[in-house]
Protein backbone atom coordinates (compact mmCIF):
# COMPACT_ATOMS: atom_id res chain seq x y z
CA UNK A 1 19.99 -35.12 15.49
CA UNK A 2 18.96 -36.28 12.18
CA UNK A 3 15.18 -38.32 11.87
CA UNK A 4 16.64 -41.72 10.98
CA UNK A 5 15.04 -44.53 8.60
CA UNK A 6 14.99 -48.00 7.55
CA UNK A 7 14.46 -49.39 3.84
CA UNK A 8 12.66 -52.16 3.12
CA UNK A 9 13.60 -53.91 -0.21
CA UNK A 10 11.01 -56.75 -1.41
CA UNK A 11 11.08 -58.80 -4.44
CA UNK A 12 11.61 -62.52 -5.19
CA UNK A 13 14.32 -61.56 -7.57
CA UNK A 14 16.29 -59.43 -5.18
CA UNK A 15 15.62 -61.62 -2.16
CA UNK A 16 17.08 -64.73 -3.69
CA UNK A 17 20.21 -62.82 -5.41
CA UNK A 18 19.21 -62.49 -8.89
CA UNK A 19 19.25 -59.07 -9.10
CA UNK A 20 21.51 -56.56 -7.38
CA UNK A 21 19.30 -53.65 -5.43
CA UNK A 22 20.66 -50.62 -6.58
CA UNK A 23 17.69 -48.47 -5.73
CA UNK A 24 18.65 -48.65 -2.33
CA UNK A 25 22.03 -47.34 -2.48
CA UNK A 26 20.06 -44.82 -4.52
CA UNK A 27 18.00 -43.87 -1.89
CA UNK A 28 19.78 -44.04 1.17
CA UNK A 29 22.28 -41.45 -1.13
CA UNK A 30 18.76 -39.27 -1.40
CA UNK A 31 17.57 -39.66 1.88
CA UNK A 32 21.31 -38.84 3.65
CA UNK A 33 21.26 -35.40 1.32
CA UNK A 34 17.56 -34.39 2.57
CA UNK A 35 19.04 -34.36 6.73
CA UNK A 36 17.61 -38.70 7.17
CA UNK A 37 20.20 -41.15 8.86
CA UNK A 38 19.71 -44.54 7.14
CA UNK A 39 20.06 -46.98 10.01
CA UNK A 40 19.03 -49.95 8.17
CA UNK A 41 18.52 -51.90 4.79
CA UNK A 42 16.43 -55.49 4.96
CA UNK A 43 15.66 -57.68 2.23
């Protein structure tokens, strides 16, 4: 059973659209290689 997480992405420009959030599919891609289950991703 894998230790499972949630990312939390913050900022007025990705909240609202603006921006896309890459980062996160950047780290969930991180976190899945190092054993983590990514069971979440709120703005």
């Amino acid at each position: 059973m894998n230790p499972k997480l949630e990312i939390f992405s913050q900022g007025e420009e990705v909240v609202t659209g603006q921006t896309v959030d890459t980062n996160a599919a950047w780290l969930s891609q991180q976190a899945v290689a190092m054993g983590f289950e990514v069971a979440r991703h709120t703005l």
